[in-house]
C-alpha atoms as a PDB file:
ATOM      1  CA  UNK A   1     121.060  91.172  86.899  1.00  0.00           C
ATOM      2  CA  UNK A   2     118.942  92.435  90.117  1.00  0.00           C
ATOM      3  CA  UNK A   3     115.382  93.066  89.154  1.00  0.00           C
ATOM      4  CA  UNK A   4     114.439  96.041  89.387  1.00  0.00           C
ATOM      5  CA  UNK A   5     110.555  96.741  90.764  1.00  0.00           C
ATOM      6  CA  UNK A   6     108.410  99.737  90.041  1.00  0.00           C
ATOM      7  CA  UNK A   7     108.124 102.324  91.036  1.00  0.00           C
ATOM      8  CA  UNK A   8     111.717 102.754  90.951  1.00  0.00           C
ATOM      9  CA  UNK A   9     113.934 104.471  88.019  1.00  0.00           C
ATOM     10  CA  UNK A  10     114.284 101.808  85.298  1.00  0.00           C
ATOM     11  CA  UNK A  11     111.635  99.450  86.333  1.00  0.00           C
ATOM     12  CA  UNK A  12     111.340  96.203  84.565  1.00  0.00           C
ATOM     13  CA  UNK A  13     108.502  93.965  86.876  1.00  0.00           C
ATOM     14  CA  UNK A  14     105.718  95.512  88.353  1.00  0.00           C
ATOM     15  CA  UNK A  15     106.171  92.674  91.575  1.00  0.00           C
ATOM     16  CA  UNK A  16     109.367  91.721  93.432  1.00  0.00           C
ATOM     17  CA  UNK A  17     110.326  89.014  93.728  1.00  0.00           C
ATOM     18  CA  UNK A  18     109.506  88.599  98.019  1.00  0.00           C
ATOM     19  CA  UNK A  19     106.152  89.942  96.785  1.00  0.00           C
ATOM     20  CA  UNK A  20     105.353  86.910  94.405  1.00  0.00           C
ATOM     21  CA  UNK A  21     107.269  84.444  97.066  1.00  0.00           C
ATOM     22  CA  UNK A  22     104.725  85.534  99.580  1.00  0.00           C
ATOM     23  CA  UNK A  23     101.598  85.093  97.012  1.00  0.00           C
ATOM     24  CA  UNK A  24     102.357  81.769  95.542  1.00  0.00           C
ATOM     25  CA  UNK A  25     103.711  80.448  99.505  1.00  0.00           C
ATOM     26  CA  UNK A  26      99.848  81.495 100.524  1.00  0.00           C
ATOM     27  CA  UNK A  27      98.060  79.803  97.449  1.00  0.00           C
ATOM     28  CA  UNK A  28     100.661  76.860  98.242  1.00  0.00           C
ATOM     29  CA  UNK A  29     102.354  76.650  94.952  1.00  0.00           C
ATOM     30  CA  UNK A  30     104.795  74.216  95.060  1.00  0.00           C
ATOM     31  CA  UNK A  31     106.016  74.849  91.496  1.00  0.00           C
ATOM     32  CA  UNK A  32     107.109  78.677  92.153  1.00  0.00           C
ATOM     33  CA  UNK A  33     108.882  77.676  95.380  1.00  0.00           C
ATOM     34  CA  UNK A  34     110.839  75.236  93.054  1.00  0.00           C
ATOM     35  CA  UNK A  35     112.018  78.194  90.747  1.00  0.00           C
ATOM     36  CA  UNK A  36     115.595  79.666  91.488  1.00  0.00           C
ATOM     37  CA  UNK A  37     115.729  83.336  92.035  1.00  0.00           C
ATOM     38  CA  UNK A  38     117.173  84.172  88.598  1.00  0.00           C
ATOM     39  CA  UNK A  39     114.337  82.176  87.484  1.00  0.00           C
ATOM     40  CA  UNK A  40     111.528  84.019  89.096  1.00  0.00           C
ATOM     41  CA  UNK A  41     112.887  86.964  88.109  1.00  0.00           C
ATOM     42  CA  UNK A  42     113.337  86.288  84.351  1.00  0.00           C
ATOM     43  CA  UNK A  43     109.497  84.876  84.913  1.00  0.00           C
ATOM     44  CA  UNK A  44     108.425  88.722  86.647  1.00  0.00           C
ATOM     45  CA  UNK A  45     109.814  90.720  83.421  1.00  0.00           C
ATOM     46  CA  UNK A  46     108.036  88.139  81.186  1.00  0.00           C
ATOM     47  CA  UNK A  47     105.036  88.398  82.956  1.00  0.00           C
ATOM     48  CA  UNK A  48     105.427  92.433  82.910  1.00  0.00           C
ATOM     49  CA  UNK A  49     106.469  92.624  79.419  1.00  0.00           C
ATOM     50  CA  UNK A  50     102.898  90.532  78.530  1.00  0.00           C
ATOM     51  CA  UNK A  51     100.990  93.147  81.036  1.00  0.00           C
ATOM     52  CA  UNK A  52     101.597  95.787  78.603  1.00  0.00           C
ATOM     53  CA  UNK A  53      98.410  94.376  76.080  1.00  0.00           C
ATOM     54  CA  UNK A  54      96.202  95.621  79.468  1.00  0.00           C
ATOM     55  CA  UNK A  55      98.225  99.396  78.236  1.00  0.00           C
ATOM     56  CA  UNK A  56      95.201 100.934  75.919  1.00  0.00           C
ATOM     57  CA  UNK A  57      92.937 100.171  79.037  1.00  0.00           C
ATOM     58  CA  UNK A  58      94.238 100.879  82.359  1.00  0.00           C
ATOM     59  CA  UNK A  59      92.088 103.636  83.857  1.00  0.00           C
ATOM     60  CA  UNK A  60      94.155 107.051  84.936  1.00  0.00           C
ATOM     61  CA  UNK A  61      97.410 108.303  83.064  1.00  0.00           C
ATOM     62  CA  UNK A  62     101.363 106.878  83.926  1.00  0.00           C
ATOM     63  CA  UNK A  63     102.938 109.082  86.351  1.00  0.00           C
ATOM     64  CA  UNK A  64     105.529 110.450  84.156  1.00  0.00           C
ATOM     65  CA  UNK A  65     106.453 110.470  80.148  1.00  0.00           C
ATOM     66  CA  UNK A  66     109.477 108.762  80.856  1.00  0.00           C
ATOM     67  CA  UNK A  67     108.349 105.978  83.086  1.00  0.00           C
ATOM     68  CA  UNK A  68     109.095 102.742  81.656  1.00  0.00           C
ATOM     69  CA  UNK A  69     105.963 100.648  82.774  1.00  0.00           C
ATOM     70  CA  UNK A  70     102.370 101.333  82.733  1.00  0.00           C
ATOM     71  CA  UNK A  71     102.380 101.864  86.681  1.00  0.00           C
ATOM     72  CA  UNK A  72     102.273 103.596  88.749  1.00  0.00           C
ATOM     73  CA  UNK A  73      99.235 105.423  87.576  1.00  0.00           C
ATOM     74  CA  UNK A  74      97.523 108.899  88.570  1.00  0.00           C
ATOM     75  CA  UNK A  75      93.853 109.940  87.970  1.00  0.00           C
ATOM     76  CA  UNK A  76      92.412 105.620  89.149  1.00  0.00           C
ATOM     77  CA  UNK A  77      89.498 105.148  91.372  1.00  0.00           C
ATOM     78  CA  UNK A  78      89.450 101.218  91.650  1.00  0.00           C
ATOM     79  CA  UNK A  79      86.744  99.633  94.155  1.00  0.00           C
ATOM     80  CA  UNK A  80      85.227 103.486  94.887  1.00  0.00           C
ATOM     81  CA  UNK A  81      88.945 104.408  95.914  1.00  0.00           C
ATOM     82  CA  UNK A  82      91.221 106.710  95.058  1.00  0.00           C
ATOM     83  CA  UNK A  83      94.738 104.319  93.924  1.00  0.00           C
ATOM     84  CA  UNK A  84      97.791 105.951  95.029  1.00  0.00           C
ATOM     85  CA  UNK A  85     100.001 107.446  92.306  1.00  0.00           C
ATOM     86  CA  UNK A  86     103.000 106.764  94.091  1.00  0.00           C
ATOM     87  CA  UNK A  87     102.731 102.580  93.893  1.00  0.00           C
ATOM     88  CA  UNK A  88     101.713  99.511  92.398  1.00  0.00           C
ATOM     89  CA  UNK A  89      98.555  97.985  93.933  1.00  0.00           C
ATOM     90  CA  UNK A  90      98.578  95.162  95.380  1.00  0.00           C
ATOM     91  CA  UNK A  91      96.033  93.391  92.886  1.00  0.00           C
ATOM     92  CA  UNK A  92      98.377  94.620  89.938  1.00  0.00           C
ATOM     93  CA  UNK A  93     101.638  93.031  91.300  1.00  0.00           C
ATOM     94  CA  UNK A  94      99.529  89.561  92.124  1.00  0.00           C
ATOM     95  CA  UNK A  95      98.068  89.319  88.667  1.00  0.00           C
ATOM     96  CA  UNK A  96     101.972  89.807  87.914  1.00  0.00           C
ATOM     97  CA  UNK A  97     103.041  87.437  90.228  1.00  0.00           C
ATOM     98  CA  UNK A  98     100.337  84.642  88.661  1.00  0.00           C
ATOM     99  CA  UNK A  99     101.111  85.575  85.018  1.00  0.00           C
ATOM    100  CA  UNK A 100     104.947  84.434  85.995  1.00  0.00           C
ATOM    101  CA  UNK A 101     104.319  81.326  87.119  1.00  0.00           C
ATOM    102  CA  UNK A 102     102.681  80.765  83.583  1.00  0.00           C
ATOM    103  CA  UNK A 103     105.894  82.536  81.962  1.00  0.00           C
ATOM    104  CA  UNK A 104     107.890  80.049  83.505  1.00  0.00           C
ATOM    105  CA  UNK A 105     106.349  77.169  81.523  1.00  0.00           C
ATOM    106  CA  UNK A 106     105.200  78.475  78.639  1.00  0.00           C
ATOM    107  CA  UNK A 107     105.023  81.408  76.170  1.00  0.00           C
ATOM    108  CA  UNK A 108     102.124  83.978  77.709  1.00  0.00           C
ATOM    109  CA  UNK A 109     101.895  85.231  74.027  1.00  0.00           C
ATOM    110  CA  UNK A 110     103.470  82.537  71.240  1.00  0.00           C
ATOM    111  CA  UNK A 111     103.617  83.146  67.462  1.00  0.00           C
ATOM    112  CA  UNK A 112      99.955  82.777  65.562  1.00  0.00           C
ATOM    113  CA  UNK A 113      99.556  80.517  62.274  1.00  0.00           C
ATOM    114  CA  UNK A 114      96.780  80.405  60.430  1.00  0.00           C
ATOM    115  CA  UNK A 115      93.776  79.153  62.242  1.00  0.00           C
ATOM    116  CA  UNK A 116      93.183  75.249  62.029  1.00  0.00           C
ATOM    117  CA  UNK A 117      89.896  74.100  61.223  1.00  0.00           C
ATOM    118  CA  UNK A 118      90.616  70.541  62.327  1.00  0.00           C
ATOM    119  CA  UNK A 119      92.994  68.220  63.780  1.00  0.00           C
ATOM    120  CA  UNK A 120      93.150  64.528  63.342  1.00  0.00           C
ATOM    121  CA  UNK A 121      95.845  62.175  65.022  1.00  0.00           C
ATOM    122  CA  UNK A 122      95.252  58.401  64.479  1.00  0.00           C
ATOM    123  CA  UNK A 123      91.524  57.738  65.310  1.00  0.00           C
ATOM    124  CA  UNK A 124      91.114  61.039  67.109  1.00  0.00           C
ATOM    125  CA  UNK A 125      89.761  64.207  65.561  1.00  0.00           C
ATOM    126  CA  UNK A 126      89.316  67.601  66.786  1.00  0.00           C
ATOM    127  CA  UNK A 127      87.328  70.325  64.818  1.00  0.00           C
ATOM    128  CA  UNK A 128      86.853  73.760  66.249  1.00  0.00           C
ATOM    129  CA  UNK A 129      84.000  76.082  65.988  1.00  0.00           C
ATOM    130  CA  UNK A 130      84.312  78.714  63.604  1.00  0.00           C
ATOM    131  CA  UNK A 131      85.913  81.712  64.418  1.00  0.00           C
ATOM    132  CA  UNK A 132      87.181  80.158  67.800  1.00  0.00           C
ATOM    133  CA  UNK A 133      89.963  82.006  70.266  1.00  0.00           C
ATOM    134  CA  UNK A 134      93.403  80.902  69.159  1.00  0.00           C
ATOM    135  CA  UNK A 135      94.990  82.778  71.364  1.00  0.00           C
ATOM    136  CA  UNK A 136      95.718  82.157  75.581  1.00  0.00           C
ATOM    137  CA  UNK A 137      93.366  84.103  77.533  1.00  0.00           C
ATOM    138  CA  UNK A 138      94.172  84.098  81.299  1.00  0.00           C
ATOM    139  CA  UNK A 139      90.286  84.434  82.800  1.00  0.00           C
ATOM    140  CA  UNK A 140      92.097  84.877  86.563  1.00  0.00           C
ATOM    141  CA  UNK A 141      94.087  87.458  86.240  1.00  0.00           C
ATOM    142  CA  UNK A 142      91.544  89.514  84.225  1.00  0.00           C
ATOM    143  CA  UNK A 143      89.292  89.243  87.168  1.00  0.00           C
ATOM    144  CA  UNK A 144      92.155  90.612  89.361  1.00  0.00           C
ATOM    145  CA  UNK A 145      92.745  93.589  87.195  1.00  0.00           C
ATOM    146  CA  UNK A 146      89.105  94.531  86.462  1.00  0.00           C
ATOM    147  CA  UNK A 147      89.036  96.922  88.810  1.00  0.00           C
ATOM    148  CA  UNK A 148      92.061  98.966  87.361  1.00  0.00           C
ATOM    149  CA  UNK A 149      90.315  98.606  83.886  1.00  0.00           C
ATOM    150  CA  UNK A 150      88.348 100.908  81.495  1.00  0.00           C
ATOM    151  CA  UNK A 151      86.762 100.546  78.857  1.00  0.00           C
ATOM    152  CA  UNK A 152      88.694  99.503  75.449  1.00  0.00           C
ATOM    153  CA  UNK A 153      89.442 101.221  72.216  1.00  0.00           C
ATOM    154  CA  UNK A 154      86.437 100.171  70.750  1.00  0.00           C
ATOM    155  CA  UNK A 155      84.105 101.480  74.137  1.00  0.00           C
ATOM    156  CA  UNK A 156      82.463 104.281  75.170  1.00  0.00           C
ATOM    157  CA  UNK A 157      82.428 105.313  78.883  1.00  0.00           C
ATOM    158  CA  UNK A 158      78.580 106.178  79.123  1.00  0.00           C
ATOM    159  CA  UNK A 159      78.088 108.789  81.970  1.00  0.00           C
ATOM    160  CA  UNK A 160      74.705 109.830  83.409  1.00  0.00           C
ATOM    161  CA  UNK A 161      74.128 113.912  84.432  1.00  0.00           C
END
C-alpha cells in the first residue's frame, strides 16, 4: 500500500519516503539505505503514529476537524516565523524521518511492567535510582521539534504587557 504523506487527504506519515532517503543519505546512514521501500514506509507510519504523544503540545490548531494527523498546523510562529498552514516543516518531517529509523528496530513505545528496582545476572547487578525513566525518551528529536512546541498540560504560557 503507497504511503500516503501529509498534507494530502488520508495522510498516514508526516515524511515521504524521498524525504527521509535524502535525510538519512546526508547523515550517511547506512542502515536506512539498507531498508526496502515497504520497509521504510511501514517505519514512516510507525514513526507518525508515535508523533501523536507531541499532540497536547504542538503550538497553533490542525488545519481542519477532519484531518487525520496533527499537521499541517495554522496559528505557529516557530524560530520568530510565521509556519505555513498549508505544509509540514521541514524539521517536523526529519524528526519523522529519525524516529523511523528507530521504528525499524525497535518498539518507539513498548508495553510498561512494573518498575524494577534491581537486576542481577550472574555476578552482575544493576539497581536503579528511585523513581527512574522507564520509558524511551528520544533527546534528538525533541530538540528538532522544540521549536513547534508549547507549553504542556501542566504549563502556563506566561505573557508580559
Amino acid at each position: 500500500m503507497a504511503l500516503i504523506v501529509a498534507p494530502a487527504a488520508g495522510a498516514e506519515s508526516l515524511c515521504s519516503v524521498a524525504h527521509a532517503d535524502t535525510y538519512h543519505a546526508a547523515r550517511g546512514t547506512a542502515a536506512w539505505a539498507a531498508l526496502t521501500t515497504d520497509a521504510k514506509e511501514q517505519a514512516l507510519r510507525r514513526a507518525t503514529d508515535h508523533m501523536a504523544v507531541y499532540g497536547p503540545r504542538w503550538k497553533g490548531a490542525r488545519t481542519s476537524a477532519g484531518q487525520p494527523l496533527d499537521w499541517p498546523r495554522a496559528g505557529v510562529v516557530a524560530n520568530g516565523y510565521e509556519v505555513d498552514d498549508e505544509t509540514v516543516p521541514a524539521p517536523i518531517a526529519n524528526a519523522c524521518a529519525s524516529l523511523a529509523l528507530k521504528a525499524s528496530t525497535t518498539e518507539l513505545a513498548p508495553d510498561l511492567g512494573p518498575q524494577k528496582q534491581s537486576v542481577k545476572v550472574g555476578p552482575i547487578e544493576t539497581t536503579y535510582a528511585s523513581g527512574a525513566r522507564q520509558t524511551l525518551k528520544f533527546q534528538a528529536v525533541d530538540n528538532m521539534l522544540a521549536p513547534y512546541l508549547g507549553g504542556g498540560a501542566n504549563n502556563v504560557m506566561l505573557v508580559r504587557a
